[in-house]
PDB file of N, CA and C in Angstrom:
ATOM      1  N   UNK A   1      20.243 176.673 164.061  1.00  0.00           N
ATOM      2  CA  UNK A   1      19.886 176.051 162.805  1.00  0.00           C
ATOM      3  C   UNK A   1      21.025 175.166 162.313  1.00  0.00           C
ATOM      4  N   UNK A   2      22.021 175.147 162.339  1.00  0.00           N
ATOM      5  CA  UNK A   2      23.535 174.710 161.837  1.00  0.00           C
ATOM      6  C   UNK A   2      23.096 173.934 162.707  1.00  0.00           C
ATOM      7  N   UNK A   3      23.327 173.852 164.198  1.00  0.00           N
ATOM      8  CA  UNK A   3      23.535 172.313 165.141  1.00  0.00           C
ATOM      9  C   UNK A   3      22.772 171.279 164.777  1.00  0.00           C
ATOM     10  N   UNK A   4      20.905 171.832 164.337  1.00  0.00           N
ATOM     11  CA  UNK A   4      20.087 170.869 163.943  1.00  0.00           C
ATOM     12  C   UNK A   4      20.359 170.322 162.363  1.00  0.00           C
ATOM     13  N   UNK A   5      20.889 171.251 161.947  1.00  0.00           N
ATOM     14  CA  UNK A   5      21.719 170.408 160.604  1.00  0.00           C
ATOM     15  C   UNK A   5      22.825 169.558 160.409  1.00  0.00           C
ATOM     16  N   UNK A   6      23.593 169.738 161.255  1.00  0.00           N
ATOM     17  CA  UNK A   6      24.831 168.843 162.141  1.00  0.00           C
ATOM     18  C   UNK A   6      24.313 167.626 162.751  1.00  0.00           C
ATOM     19  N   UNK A   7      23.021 167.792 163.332  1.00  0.00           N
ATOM     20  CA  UNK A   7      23.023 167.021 164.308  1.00  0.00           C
ATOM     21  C   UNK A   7      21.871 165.495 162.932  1.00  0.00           C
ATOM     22  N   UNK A   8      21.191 166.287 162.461  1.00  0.00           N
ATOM     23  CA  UNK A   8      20.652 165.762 161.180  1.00  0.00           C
ATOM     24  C   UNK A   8      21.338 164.554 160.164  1.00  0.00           C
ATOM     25  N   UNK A   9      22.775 165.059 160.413  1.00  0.00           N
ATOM     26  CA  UNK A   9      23.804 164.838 159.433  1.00  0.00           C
ATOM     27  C   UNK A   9      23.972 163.419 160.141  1.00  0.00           C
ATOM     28  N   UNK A  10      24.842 163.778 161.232  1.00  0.00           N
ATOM     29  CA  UNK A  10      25.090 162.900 161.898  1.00  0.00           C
ATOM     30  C   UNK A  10      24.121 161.177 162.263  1.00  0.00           C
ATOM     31  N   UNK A  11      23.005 161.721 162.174  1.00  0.00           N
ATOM     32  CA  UNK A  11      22.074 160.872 162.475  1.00  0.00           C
ATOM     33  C   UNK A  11      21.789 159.889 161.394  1.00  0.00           C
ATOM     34  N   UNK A  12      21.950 160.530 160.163  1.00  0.00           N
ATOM     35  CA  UNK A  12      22.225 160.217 158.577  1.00  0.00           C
ATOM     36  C   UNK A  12      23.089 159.055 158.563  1.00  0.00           C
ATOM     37  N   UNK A  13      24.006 159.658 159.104  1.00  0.00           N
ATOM     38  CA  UNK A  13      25.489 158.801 158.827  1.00  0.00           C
ATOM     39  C   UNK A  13      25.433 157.766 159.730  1.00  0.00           C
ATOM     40  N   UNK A  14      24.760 157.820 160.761  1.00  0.00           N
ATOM     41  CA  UNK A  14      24.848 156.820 161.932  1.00  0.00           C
ATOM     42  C   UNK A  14      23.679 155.826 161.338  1.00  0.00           C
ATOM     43  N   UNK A  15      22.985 156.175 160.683  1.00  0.00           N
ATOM     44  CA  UNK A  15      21.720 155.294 160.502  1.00  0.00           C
ATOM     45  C   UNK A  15      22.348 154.589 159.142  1.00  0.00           C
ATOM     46  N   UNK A  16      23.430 154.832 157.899  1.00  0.00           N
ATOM     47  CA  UNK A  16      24.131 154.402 157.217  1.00  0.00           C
ATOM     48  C   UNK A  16      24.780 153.751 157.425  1.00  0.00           C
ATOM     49  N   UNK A  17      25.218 153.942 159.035  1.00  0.00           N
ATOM     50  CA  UNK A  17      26.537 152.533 158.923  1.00  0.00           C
ATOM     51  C   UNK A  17      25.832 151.624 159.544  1.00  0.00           C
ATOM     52  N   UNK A  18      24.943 151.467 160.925  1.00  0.00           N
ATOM     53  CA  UNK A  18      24.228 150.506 161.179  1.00  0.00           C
ATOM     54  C   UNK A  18      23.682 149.721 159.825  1.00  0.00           C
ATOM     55  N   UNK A  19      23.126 150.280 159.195  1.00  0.00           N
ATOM     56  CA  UNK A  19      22.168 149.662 158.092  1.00  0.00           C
ATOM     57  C   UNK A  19      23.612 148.471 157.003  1.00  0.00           C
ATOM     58  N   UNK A  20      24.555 149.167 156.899  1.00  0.00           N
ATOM     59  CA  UNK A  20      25.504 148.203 156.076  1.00  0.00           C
ATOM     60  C   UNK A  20      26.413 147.125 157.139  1.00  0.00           C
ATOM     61  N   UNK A  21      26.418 146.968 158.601  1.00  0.00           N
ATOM     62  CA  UNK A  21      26.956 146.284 159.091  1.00  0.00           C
ATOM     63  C   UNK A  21      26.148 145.201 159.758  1.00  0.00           C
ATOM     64  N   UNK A  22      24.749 145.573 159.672  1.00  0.00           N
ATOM     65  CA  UNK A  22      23.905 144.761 160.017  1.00  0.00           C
ATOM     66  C   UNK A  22      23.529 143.639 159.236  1.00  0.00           C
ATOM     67  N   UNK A  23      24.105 142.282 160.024  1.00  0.00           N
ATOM     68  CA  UNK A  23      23.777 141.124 159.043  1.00  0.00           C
ATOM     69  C   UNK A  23      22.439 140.565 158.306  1.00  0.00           C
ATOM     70  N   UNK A  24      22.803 140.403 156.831  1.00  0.00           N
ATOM     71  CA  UNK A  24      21.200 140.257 156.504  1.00  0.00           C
ATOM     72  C   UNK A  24      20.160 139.100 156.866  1.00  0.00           C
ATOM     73  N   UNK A  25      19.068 138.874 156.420  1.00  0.00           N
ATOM     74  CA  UNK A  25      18.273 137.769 157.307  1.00  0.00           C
ATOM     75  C   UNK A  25      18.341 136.733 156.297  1.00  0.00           C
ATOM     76  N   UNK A  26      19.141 136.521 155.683  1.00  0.00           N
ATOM     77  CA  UNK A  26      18.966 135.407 154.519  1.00  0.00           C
ATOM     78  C   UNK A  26      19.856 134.230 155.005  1.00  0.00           C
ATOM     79  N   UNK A  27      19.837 133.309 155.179  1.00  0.00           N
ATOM     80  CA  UNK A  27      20.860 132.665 155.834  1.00  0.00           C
ATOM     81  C   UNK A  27      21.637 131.886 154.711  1.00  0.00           C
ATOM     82  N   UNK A  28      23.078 131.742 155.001  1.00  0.00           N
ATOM     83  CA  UNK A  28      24.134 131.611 154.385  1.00  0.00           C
ATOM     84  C   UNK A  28      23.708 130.553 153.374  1.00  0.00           C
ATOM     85  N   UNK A  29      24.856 130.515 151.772  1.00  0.00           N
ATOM     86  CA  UNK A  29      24.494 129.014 150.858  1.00  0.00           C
ATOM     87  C   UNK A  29      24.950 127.654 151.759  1.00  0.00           C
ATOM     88  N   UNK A  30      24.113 127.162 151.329  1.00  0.00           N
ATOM     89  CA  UNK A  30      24.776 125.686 151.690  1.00  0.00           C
ATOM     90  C   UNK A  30      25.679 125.245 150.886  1.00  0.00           C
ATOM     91  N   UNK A  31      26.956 124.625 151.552  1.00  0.00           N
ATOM     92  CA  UNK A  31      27.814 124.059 150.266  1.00  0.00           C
ATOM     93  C   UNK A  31      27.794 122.189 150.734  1.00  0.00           C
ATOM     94  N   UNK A  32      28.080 121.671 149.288  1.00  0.00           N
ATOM     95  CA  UNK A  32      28.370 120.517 149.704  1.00  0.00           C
ATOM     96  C   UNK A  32      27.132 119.782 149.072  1.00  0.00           C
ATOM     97  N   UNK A  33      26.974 118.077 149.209  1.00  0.00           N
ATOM     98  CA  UNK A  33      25.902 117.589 148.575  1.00  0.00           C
ATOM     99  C   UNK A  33      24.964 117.306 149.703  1.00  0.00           C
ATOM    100  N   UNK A  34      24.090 117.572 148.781  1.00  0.00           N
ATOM    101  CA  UNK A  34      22.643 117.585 149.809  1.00  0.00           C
ATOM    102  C   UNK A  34      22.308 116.102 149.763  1.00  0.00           C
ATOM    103  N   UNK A  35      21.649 116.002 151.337  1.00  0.00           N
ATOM    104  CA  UNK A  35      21.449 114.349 151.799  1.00  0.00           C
ATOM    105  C   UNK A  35      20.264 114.467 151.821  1.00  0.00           C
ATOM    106  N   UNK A  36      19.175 113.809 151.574  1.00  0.00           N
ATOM    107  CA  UNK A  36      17.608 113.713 151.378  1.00  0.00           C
ATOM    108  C   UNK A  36      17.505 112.512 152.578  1.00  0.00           C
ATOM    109  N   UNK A  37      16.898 112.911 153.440  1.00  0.00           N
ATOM    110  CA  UNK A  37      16.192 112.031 154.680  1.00  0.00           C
ATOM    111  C   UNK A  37      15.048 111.044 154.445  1.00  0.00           C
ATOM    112  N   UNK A  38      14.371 111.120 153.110  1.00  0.00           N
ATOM    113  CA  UNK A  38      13.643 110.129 152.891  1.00  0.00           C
ATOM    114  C   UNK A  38      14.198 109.081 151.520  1.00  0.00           C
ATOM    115  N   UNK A  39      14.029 108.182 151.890  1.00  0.00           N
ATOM    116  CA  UNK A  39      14.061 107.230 151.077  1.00  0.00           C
ATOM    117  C   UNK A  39      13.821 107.101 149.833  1.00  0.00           C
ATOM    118  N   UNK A  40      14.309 107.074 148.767  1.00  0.00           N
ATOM    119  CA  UNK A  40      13.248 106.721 147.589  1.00  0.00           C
ATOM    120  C   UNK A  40      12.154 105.808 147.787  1.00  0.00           C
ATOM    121  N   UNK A  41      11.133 105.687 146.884  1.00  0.00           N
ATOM    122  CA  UNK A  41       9.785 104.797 146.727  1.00  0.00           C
ATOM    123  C   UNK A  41       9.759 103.834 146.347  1.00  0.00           C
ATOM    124  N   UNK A  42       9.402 102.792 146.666  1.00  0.00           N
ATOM    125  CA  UNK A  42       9.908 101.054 146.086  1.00  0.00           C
ATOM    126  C   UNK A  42       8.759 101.358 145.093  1.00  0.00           C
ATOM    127  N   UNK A  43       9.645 100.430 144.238  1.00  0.00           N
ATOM    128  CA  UNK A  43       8.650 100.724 142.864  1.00  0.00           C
ATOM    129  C   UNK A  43       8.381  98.792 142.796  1.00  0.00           C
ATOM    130  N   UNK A  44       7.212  98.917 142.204  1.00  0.00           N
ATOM    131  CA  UNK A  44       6.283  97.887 142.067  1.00  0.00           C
ATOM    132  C   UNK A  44       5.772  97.740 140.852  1.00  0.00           C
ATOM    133  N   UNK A  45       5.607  96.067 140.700  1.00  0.00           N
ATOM    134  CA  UNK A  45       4.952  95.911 139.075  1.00  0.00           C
ATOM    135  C   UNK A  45       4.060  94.401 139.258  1.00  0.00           C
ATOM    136  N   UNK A  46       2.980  94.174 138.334  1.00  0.00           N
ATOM    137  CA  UNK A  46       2.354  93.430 138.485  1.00  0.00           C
ATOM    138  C   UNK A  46       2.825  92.068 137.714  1.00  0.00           C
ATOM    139  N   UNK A  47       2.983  91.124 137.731  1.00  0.00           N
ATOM    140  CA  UNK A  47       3.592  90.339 137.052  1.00  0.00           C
ATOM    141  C   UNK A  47       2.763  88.780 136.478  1.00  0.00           C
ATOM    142  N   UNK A  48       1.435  89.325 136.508  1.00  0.00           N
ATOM    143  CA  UNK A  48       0.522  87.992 135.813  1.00  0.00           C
ATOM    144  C   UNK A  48       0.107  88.527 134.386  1.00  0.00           C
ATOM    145  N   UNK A  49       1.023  88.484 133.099  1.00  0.00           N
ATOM    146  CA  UNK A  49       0.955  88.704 132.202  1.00  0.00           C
ATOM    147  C   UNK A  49      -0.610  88.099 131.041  1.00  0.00           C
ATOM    148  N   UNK A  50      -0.989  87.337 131.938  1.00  0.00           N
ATOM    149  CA  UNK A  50      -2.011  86.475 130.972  1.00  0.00           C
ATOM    150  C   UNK A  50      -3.562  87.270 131.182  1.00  0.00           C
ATOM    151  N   UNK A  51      -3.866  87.015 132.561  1.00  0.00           N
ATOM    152  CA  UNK A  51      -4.850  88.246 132.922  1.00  0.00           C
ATOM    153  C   UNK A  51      -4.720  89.675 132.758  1.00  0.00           C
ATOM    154  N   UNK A  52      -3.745  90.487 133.038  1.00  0.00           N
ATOM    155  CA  UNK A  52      -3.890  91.598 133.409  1.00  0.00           C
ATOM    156  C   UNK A  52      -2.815  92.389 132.104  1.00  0.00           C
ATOM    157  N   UNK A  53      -2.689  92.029 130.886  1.00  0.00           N
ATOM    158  CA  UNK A  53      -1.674  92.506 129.821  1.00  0.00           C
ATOM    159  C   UNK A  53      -1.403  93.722 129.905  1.00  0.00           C
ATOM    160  N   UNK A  54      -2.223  94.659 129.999  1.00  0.00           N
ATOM    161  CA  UNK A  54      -2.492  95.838 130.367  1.00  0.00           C
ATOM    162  C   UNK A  54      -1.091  96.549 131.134  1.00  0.00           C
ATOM    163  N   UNK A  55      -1.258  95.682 132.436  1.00  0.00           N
ATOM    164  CA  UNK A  55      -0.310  96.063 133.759  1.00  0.00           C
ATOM    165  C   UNK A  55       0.561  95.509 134.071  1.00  0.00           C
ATOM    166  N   UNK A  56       0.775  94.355 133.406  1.00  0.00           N
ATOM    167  CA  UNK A  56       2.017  93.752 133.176  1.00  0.00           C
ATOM    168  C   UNK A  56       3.214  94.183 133.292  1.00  0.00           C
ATOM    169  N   UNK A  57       4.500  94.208 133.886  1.00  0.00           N
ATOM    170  CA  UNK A  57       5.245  94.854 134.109  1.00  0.00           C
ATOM    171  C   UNK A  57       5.471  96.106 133.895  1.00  0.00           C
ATOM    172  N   UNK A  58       4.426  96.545 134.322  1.00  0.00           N
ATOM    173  CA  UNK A  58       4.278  98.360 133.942  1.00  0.00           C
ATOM    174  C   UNK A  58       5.327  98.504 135.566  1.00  0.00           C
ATOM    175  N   UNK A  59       6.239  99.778 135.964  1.00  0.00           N
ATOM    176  CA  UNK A  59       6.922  99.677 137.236  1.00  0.00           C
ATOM    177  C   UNK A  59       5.971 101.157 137.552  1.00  0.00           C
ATOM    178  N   UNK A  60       5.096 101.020 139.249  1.00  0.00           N
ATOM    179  CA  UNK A  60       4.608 101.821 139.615  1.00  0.00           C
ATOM    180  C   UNK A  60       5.238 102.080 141.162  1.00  0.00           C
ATOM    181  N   UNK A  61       5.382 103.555 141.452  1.00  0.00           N
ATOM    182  CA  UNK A  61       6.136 103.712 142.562  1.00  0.00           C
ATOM    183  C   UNK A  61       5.161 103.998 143.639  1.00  0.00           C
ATOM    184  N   UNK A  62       5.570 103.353 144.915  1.00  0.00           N
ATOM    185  CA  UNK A  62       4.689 103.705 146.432  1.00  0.00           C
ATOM    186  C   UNK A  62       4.005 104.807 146.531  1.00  0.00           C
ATOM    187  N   UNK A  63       2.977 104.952 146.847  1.00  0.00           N
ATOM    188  CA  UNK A  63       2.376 105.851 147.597  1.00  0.00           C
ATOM    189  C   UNK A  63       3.180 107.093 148.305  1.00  0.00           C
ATOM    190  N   UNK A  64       2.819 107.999 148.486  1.00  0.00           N
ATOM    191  CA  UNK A  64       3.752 109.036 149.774  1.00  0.00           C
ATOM    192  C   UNK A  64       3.499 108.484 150.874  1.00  0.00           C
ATOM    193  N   UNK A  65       2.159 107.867 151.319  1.00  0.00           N
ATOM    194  CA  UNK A  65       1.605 107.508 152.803  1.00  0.00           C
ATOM    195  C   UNK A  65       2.495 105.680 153.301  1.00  0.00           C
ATOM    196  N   UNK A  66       2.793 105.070 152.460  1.00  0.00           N
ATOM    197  CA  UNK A  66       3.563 104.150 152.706  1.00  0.00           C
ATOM    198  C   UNK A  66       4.714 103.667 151.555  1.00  0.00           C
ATOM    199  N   UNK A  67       5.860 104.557 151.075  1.00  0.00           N
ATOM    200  CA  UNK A  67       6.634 104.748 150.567  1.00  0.00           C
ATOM    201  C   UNK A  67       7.137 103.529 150.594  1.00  0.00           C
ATOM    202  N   UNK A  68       7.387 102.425 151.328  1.00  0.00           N
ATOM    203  CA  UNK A  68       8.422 100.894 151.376  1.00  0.00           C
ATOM    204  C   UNK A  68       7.415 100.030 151.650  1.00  0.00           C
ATOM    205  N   UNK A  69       6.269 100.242 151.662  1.00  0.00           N
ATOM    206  CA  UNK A  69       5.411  98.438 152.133  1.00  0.00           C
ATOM    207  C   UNK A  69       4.234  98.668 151.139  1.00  0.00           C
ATOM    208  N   UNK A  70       3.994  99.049 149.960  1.00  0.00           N
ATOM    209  CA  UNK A  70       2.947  98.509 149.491  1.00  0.00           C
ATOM    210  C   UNK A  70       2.946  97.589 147.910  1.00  0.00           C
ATOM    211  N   UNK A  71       1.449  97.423 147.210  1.00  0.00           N
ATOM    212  CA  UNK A  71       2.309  96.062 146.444  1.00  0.00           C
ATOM    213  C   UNK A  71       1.170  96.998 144.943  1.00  0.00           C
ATOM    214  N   UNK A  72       1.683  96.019 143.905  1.00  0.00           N
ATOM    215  CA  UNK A  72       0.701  96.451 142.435  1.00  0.00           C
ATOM    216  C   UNK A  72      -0.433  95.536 142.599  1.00  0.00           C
ATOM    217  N   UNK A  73      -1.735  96.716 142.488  1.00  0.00           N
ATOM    218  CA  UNK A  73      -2.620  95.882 142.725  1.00  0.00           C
ATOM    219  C   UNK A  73      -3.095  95.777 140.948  1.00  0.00           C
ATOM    220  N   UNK A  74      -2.939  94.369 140.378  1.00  0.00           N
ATOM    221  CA  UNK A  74      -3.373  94.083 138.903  1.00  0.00           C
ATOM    222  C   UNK A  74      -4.244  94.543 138.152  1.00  0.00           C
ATOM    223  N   UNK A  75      -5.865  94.384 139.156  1.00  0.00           N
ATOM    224  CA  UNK A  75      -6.708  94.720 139.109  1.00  0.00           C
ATOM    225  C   UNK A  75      -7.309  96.149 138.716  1.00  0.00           C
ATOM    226  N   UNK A  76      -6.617  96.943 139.371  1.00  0.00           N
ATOM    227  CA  UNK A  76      -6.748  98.760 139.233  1.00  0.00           C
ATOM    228  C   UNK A  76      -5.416  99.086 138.518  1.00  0.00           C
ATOM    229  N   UNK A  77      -4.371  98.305 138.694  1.00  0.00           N
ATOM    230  CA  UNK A  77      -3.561  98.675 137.867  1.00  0.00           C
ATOM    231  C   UNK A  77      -2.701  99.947 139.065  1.00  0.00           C
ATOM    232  N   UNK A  78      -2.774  99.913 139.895  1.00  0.00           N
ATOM    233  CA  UNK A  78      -2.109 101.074 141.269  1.00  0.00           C
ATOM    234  C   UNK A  78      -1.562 100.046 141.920  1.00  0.00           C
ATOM    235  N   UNK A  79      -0.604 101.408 142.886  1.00  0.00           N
ATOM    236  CA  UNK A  79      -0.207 100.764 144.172  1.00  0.00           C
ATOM    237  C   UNK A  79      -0.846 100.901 144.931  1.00  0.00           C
ATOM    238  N   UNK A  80      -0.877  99.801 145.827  1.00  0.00           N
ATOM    239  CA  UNK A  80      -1.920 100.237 147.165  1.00  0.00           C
ATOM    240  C   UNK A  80      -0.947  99.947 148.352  1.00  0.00           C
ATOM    241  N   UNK A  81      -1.385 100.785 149.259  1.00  0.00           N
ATOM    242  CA  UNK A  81      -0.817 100.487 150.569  1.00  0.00           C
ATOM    243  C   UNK A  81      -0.676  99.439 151.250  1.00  0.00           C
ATOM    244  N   UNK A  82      -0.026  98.359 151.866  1.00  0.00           N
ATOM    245  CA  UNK A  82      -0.207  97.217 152.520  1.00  0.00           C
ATOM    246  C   UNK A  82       0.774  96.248 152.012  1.00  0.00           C
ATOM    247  N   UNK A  83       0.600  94.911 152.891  1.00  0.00           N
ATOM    248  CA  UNK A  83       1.722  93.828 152.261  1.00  0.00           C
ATOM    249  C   UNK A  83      -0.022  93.101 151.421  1.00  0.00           C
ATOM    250  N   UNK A  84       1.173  92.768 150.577  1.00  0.00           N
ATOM    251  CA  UNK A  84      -0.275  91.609 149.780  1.00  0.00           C
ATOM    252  C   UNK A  84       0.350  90.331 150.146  1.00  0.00           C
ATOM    253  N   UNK A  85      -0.902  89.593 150.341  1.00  0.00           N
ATOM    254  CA  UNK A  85      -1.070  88.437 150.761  1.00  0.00           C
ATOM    255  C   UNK A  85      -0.496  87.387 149.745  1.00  0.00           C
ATOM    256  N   UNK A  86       0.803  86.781 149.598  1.00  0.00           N
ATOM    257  CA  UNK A  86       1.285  86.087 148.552  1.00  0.00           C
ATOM    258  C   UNK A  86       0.551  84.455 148.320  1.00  0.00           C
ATOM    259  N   UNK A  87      -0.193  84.721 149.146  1.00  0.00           N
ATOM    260  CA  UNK A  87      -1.085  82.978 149.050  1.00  0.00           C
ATOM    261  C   UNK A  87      -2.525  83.476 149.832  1.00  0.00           C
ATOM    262  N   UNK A  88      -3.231  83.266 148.557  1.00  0.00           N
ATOM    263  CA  UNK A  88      -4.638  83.349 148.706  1.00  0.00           C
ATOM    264  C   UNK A  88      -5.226  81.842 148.495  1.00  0.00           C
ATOM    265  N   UNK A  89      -6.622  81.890 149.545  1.00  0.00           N
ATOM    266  CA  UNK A  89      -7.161  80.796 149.639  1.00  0.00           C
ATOM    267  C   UNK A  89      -7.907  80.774 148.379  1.00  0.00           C
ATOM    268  N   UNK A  90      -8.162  79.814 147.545  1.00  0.00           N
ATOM    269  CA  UNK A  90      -9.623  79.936 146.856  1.00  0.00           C
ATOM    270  C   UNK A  90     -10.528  79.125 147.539  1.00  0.00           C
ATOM    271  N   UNK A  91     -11.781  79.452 147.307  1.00  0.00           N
ATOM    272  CA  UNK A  91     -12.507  78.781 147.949  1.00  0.00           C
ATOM    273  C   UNK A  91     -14.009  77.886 147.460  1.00  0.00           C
TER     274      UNK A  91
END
């Protein structure tokens, strides 16, 4: 009865020190300044004050899906994805 209480003990203590030397799963702080891999959003504004007063230099930022190439569309008053065509035909 004593050995299995000894031996009890022991097993105690062995399962105590594993448990405090074992590194935890959290992984270490980061130090230092954090670098962001994406770009900021080109921001966009409509600039035909006579038609569109409304949207007039209102500044609206890109899309997530094309963050650097799209333009203010006047009309809806958004950005839309794409280059806009700086010379339209009339017809």
């Amino acid at each position: 009865m004593a050995i299995r209480l000894a031996l009890a003990a022991a097993v105690l203590i062995l399962l105590a020190v594993a448990a405090t030397a074992a590194p935890s799963g959290r992984p270490p702080k980061a130090q230092g300044p954090k670098h962001h891999d994406k770009p900021k959003p080109r921001k966009v504004k409509c600039h035909d004050r006579k038609l569109y007063p409304y949207c007039s230099g209102k500044p609206m930022e890109c899309p997530a899906a094309c963050p650097q190439s799209c333009y203010a569309d006047c009309n809806s008053c958004k950005p839309v994805c794409g280059e806009h065509a700086r010379s339209v035909a009339l017809l």
